[in-house]
C-alpha atoms as a PDB file:
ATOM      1  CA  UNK A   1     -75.947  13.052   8.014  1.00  0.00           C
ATOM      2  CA  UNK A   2     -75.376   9.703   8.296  1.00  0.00           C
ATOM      3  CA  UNK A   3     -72.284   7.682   7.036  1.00  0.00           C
ATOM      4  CA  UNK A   4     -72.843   4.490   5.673  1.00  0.00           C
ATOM      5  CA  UNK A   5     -70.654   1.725   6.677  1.00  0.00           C
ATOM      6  CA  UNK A   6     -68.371  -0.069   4.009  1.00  0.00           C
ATOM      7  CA  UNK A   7     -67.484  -3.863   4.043  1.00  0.00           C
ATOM      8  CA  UNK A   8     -63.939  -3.267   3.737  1.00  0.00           C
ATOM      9  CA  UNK A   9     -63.903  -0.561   6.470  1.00  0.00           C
ATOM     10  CA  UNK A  10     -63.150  -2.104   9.752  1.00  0.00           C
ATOM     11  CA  UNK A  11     -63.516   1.189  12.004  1.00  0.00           C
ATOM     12  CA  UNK A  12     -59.932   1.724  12.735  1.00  0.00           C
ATOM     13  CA  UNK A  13     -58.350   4.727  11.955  1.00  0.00           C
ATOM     14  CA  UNK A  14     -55.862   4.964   9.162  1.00  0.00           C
ATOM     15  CA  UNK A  15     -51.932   4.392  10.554  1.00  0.00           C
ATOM     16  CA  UNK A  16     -49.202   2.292  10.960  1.00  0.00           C
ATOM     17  CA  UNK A  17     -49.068  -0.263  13.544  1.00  0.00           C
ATOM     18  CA  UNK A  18     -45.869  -0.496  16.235  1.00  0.00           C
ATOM     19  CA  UNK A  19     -44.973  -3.734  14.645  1.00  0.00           C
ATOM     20  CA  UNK A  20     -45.081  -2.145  11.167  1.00  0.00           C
ATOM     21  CA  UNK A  21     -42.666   0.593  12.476  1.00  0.00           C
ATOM     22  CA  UNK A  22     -40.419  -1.231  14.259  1.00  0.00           C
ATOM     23  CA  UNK A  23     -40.083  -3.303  10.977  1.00  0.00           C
ATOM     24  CA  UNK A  24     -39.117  -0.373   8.865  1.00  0.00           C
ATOM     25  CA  UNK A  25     -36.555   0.835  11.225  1.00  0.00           C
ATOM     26  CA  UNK A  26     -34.923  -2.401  11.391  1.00  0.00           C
ATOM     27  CA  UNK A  27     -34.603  -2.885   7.520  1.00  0.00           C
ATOM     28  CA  UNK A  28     -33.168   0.659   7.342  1.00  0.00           C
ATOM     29  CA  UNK A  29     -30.311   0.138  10.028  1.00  0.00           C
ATOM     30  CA  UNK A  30     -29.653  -2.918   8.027  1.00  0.00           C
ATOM     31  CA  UNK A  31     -29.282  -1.136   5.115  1.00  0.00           C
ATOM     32  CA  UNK A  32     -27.399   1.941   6.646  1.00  0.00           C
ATOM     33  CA  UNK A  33     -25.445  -0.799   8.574  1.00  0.00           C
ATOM     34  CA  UNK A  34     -23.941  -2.270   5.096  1.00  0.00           C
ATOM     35  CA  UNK A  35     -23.470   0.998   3.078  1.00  0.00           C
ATOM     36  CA  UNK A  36     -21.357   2.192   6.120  1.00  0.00           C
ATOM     37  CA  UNK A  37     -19.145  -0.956   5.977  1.00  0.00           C
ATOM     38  CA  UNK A  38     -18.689  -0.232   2.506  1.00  0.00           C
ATOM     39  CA  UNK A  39     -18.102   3.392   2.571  1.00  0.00           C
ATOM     40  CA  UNK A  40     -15.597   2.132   5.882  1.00  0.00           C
ATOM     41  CA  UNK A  41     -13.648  -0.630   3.483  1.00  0.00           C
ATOM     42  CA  UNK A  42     -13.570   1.665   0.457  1.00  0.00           C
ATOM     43  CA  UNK A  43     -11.524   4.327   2.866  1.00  0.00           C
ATOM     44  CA  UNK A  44      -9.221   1.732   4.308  1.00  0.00           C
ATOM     45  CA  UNK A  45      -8.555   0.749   0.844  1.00  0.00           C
ATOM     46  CA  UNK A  46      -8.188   4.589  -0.588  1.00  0.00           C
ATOM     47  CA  UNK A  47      -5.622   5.101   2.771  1.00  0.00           C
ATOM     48  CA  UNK A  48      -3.652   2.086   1.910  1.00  0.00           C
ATOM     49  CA  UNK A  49      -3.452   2.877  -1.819  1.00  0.00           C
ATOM     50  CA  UNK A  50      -2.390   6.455  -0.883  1.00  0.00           C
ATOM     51  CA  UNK A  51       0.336   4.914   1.399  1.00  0.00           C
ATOM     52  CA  UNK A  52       1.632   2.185  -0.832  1.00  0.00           C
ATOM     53  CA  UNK A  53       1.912   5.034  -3.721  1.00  0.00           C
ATOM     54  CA  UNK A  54       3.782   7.025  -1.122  1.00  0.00           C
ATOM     55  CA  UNK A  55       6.359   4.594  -0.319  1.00  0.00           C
ATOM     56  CA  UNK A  56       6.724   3.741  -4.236  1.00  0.00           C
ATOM     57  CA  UNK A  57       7.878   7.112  -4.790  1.00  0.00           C
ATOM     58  CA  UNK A  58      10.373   7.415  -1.840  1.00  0.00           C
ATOM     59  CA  UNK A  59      12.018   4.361  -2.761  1.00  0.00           C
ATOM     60  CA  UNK A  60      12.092   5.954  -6.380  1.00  0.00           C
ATOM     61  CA  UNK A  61      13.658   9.289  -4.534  1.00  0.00           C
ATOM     62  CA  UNK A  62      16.195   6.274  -3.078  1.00  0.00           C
ATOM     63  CA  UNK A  63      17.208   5.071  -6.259  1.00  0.00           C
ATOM     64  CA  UNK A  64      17.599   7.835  -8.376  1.00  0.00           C
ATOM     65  CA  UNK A  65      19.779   9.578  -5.428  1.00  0.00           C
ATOM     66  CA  UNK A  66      22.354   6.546  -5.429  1.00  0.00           C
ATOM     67  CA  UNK A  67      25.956   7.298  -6.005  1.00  0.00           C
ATOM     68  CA  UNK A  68      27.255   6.752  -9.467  1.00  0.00           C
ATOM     69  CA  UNK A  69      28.234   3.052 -10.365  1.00  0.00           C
ATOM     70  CA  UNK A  70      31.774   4.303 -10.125  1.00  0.00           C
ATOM     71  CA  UNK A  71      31.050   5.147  -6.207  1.00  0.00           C
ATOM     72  CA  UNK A  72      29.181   2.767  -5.154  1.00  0.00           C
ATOM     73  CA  UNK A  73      31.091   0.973  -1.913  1.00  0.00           C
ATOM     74  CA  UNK A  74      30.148  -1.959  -0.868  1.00  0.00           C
ATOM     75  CA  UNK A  75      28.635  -2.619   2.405  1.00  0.00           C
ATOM     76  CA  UNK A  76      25.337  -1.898   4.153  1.00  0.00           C
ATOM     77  CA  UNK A  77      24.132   1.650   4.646  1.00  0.00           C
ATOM     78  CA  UNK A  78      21.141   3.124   6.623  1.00  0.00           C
ATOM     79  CA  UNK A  79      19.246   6.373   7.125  1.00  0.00           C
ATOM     80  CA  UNK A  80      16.338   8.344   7.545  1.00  0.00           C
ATOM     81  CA  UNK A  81      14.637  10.746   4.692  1.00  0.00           C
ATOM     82  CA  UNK A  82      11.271  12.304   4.800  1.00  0.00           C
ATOM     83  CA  UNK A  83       9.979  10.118   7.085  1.00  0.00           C
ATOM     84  CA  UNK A  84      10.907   6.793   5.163  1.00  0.00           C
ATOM     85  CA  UNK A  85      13.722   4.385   6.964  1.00  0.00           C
ATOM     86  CA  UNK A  86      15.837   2.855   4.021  1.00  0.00           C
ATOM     87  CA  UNK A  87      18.639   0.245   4.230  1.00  0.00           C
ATOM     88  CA  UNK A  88      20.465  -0.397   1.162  1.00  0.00           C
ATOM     89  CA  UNK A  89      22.878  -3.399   0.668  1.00  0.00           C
ATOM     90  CA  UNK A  90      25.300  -3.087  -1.949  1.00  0.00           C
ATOM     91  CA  UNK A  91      27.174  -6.467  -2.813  1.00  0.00           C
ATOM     92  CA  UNK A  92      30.562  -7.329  -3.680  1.00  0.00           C
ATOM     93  CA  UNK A  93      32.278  -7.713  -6.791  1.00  0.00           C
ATOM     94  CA  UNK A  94      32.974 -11.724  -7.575  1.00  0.00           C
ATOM     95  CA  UNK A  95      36.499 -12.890  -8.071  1.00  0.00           C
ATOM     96  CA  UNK A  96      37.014 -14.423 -11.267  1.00  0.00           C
ATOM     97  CA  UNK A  97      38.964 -17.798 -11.650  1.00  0.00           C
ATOM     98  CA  UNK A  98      42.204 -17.770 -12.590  1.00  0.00           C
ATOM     99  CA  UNK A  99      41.738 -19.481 -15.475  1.00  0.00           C
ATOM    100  CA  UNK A 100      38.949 -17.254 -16.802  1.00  0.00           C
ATOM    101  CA  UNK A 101      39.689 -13.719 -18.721  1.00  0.00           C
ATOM    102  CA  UNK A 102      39.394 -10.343 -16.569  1.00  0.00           C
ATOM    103  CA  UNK A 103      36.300  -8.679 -17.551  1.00  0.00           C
ATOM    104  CA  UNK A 104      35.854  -5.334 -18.205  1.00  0.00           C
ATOM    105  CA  UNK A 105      32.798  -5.044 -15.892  1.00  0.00           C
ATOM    106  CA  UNK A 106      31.589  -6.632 -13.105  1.00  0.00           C
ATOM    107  CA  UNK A 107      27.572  -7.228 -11.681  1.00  0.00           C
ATOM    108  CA  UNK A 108      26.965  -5.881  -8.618  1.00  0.00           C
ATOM    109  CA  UNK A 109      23.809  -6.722  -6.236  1.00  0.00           C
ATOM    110  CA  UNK A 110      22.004  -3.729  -4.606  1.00  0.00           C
ATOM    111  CA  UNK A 111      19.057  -4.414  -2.893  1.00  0.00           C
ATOM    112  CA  UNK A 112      17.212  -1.115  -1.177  1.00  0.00           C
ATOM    113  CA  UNK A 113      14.077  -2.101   1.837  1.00  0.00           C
ATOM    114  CA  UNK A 114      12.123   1.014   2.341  1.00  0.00           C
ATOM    115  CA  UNK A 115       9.905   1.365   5.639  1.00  0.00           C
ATOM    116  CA  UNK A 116       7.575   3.531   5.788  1.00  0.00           C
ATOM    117  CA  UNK A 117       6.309   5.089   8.949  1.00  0.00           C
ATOM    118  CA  UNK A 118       2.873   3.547   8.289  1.00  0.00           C
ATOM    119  CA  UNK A 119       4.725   0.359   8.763  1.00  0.00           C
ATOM    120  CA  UNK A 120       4.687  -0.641   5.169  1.00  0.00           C
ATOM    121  CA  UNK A 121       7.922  -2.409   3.294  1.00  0.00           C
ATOM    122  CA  UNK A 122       9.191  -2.399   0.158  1.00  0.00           C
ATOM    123  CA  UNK A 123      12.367  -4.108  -1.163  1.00  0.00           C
ATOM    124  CA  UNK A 124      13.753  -3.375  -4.481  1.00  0.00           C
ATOM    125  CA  UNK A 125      16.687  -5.651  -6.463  1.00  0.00           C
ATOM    126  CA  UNK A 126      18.464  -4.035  -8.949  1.00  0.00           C
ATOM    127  CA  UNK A 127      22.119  -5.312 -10.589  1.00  0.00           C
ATOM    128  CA  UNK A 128      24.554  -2.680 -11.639  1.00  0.00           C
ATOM    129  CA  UNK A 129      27.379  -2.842 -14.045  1.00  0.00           C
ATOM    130  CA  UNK A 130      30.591  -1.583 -12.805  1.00  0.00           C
ATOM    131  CA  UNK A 131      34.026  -1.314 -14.002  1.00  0.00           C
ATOM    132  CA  UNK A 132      36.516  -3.782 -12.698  1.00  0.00           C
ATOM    133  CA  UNK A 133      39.310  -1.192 -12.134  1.00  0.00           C
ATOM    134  CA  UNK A 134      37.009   1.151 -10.355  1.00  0.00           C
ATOM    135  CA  UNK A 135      36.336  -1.763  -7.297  1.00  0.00           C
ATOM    136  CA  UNK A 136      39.333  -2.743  -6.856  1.00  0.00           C
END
């Protein structure tokens, strides 16, 4: 039997060429190259959400654990708590002028900075009302 030759059939056999190959492998590391960057800043992000979230909650811990307004002294203060470094910075009452009326109660500045061992800071302002004859 004899085959007839088509005009469209060159007489190579069916493939891909080198070039052709070497072409698909480079668009596919390209695109495996950018979906791993992704996938890489998506993680960063989810590990710096997870720490920020962290150090919001410590710093919460801080806060809620703070003498009453009748005990607060005022000064600087440091320590260490599950893993977080804290500083908290609790101002002085103002003196009033002599011509002005005592009042009752008094603003005082705290301000708490929160470290946390990922490096991270967070400082938080509050005022607190205290009675004048409790500072003095």
């Amino acid at each position: 039997m004899c085959r007839e030759r088509r005009a469209d059939d060159s007489g190579r056999e069916g493939g891909f060429t080198l070039l052709e190959v070497l072409l698909a492998l480079a668009v596919t590391g390209a695109i495996l190259g950018a979906i791993g960057s992704v996938f890489a800043v998506t993680m960063k992000g989810i590990g710096s959400a997870d720490d920020r979230i962290a150090l919001t909650e410590a710093s919460r811990q801080f806060l809620a654990d703070l003498p009453h307004r009748d005990k607060l002294i005022s000064g600087v203060s440091t320590g260490r708590s599950m893993g977080f470094s804290w500083r908290l910075e609790v101002g002085t009452k103002p003196r009033p002028a002599k011509d002005q009326r005592v009042a009752l109660w008094v603003p005082v500045a705290t301000t708490l900075s929160v470290l946390s061992p990922g490096g991270r800071r967070l400082r938080l302002e509050t005022v607190r009302l205290v009675p004048v004859e409790k500072r003095q």
